[in-house]
N, C-alpha and C. Protein backbone atom coordinates (compact mmCIF):
# COMPACT_ATOMS: atom_id res chain seq x y z
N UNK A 1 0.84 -1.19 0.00
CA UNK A 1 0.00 0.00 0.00
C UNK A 1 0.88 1.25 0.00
N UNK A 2 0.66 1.93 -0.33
CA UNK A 2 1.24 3.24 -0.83
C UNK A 2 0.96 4.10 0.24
N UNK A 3 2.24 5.39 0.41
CA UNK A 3 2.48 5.61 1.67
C UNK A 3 1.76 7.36 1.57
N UNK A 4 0.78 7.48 2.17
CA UNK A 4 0.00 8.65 2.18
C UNK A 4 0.65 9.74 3.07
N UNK A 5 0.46 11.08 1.87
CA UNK A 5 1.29 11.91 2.54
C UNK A 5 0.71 12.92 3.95
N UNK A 6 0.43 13.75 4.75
CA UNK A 6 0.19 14.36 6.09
C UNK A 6 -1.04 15.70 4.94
N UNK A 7 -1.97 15.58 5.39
CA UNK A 7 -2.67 17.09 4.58
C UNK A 7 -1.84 18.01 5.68
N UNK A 8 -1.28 19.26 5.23
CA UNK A 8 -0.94 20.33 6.13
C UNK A 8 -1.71 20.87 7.02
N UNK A 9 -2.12 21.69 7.89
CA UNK A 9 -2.90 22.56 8.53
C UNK A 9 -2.81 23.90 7.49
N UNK A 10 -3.91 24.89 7.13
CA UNK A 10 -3.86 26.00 6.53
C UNK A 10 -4.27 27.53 7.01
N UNK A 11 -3.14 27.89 6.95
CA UNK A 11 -3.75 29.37 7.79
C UNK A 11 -5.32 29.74 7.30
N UNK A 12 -5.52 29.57 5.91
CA UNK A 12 -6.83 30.42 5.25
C UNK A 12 -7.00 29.44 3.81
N UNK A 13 -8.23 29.56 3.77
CA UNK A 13 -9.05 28.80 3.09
C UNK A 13 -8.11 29.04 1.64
N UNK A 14 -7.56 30.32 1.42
CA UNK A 14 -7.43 30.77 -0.18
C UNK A 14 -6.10 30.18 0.08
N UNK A 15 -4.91 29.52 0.91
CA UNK A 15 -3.74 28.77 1.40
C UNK A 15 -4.37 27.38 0.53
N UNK A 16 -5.36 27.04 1.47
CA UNK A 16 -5.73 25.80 1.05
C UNK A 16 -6.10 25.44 -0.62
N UNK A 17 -6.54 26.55 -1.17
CA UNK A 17 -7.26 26.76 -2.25
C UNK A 17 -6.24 26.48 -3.19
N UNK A 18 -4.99 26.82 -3.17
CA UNK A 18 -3.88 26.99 -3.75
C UNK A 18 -2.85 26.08 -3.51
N UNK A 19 -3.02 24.89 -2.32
CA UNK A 19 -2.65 23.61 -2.01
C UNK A 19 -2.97 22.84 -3.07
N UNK A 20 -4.54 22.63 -3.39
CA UNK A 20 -4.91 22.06 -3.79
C UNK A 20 -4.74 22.34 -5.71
N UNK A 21 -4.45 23.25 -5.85
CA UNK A 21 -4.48 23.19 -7.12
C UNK A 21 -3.31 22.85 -7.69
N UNK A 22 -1.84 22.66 -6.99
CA UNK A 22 -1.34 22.52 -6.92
C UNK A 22 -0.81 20.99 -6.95
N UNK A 23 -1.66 20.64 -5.79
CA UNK A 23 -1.07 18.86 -5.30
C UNK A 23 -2.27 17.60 -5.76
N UNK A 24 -2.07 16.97 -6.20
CA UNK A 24 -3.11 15.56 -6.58
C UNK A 24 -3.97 15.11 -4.97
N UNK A 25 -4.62 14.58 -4.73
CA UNK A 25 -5.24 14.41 -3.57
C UNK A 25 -4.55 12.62 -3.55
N UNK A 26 -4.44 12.03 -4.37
CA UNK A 26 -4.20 10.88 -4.43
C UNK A 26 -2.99 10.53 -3.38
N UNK A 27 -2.34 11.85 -3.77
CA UNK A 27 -1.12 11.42 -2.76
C UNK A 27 -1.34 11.44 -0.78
N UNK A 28 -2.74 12.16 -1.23
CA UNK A 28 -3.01 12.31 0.55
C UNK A 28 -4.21 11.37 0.75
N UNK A 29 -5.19 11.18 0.10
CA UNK A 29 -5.91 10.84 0.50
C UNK A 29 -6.41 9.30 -0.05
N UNK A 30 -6.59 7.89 0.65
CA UNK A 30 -6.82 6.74 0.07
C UNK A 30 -8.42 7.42 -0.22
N UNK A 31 -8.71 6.63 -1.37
CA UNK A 31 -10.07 6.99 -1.78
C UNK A 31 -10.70 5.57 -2.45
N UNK A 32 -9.90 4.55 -1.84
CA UNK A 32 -10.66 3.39 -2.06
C UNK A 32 -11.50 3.19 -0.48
N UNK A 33 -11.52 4.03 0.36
CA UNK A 33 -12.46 4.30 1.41
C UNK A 33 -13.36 4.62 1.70
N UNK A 34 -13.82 5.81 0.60
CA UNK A 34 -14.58 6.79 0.39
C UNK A 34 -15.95 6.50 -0.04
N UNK A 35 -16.71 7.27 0.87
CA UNK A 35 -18.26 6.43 1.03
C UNK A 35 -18.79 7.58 -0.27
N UNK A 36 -19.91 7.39 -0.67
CA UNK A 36 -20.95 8.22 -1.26
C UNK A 36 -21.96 8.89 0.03
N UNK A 37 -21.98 10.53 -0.24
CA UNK A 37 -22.80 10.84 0.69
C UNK A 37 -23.83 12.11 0.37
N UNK A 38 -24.96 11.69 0.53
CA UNK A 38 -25.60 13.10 0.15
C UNK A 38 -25.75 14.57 1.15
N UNK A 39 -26.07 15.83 0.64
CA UNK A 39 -26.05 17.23 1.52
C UNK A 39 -27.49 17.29 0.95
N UNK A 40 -28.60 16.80 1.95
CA UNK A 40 -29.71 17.13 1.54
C UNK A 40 -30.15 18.47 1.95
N UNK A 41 -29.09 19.22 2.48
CA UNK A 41 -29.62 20.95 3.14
C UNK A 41 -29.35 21.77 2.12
N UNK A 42 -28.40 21.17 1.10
CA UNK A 42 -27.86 22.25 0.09
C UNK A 42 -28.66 23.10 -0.70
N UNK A 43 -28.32 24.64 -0.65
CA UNK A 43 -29.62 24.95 -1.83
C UNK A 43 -29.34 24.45 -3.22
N UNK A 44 -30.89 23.59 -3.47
CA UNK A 44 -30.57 22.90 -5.04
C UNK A 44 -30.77 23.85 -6.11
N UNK A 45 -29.73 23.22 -6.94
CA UNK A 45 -29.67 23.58 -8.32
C UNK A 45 -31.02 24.32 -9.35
N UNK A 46 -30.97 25.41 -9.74
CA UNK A 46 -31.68 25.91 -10.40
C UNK A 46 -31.30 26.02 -11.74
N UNK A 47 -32.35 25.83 -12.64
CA UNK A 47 -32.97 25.94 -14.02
C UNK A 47 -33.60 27.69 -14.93
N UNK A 48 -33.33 28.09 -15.47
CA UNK A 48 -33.89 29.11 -16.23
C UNK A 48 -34.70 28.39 -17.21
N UNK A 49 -35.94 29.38 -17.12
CA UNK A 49 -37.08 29.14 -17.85
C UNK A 49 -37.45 30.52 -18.22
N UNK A 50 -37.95 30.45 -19.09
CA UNK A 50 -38.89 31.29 -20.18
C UNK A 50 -40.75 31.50 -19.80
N UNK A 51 -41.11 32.39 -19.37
CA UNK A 51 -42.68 31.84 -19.22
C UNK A 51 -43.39 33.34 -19.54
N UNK A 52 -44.76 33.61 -20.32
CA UNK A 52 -44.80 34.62 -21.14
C UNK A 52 -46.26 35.33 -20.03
N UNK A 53 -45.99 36.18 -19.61
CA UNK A 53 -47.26 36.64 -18.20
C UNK A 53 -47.80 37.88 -19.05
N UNK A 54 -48.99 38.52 -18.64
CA UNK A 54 -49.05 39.73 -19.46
C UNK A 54 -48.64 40.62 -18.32
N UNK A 55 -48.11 41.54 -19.52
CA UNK A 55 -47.76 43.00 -19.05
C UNK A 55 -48.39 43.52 -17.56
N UNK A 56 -49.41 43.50 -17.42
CA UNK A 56 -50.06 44.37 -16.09
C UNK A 56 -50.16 43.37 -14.78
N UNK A 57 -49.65 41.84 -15.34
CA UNK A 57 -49.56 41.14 -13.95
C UNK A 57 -48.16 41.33 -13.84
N UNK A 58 -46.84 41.35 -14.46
CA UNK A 58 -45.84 41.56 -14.12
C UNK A 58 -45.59 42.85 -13.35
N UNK A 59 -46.33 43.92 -14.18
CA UNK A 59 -46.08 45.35 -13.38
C UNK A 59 -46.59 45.09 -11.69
N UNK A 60 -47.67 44.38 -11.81
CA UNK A 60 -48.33 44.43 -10.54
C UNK A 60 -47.36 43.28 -9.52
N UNK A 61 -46.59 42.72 -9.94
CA UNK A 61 -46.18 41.74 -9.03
C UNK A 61 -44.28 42.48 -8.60
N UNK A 62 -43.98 43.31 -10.16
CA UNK A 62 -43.13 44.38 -9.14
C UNK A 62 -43.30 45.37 -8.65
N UNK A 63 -44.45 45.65 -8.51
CA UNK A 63 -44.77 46.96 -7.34
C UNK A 63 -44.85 46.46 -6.06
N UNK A 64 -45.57 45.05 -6.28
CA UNK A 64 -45.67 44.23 -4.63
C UNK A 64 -44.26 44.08 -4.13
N UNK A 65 -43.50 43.32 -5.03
CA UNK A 65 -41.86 43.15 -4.74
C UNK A 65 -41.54 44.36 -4.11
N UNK A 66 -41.59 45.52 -5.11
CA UNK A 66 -40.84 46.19 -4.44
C UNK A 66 -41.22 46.95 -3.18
N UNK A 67 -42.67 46.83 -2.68
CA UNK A 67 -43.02 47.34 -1.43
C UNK A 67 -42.34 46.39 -0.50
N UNK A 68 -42.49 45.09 -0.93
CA UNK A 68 -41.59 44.09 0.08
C UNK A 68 -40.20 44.59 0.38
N UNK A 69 -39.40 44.85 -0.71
CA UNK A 69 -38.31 45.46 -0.69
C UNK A 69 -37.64 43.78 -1.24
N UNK A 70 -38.10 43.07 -1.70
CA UNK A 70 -37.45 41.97 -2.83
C UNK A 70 -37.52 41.63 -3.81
N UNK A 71 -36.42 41.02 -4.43
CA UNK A 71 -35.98 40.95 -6.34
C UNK A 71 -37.86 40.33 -6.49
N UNK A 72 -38.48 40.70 -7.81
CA UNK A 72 -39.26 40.10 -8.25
C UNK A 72 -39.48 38.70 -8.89
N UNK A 73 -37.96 38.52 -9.10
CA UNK A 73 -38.43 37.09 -9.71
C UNK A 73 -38.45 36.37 -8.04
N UNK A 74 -38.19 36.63 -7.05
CA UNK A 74 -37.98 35.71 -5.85
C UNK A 74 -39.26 35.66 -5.59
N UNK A 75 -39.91 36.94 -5.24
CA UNK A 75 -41.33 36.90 -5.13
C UNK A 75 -42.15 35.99 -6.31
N UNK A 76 -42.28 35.80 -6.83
CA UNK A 76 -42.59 34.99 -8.10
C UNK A 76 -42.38 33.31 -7.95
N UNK A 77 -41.42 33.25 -7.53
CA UNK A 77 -40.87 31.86 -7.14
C UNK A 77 -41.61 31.19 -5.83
N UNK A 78 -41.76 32.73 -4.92
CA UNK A 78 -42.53 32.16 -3.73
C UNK A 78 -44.16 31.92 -4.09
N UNK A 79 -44.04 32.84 -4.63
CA UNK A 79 -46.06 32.62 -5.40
C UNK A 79 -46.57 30.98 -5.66
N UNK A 80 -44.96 30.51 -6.43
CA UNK A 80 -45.22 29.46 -7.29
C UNK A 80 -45.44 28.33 -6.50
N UNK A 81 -44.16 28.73 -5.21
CA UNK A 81 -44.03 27.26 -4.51
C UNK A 81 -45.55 27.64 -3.53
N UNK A 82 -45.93 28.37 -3.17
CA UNK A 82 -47.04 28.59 -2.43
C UNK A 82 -47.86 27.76 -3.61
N UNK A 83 -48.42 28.08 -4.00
CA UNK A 83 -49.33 27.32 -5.16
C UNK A 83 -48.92 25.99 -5.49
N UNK A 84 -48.06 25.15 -5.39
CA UNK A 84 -47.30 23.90 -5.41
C UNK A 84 -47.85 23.30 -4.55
N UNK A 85 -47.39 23.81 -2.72
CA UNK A 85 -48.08 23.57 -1.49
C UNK A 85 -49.12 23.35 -1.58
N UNK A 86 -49.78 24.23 -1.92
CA UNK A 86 -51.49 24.23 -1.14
C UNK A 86 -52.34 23.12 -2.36
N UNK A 87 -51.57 22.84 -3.51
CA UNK A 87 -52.37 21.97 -4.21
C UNK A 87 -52.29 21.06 -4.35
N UNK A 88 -51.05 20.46 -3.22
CA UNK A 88 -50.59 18.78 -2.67
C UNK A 88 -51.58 18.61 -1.31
């Protein structure tokens, strides 16, 4: 078995950042160990879409936004998942 090298300690993440681009992991790390694991907290991955609203509901949904004081497409997104919810 092949003799694995010590990962360093790193003052700062952008140290580390620059370790790594640098060095193969192979040499530090066995990865015939290495489990599969999921981050089900992560915020998931988003998609762009196209969707065609008329004119006077968009105006009306950034005037609401912006009384909220948030981006309109977020407000929009929350509309959607609200409507998702309530129809499960």
């Amino acid at each position: 078995m092949k003799q694995l090298k010590i990962i360093p300690k790193f003052k700062s993440e952008k140290d580390e950042r620059e370790f790594w681009l640098k060095n193969s992991s192979v040499n530090y790390v066995d990865w015939s160990k290495a489990v599969s694991v999921r981050f089900t907290n992560l915020k998931p991955s988003t998609k762009s879409i196209s969707i065609r609203l008329p004119e006077i509901m968009l105006d009306k949904i950034r005037i609401i936004a912006n009384k909220m004081d948030v981006p309109y497409q977020s407000l929009i997104k929350k509309y959607i998942d609200y409507g998702i919810r309530s129809a499960v």
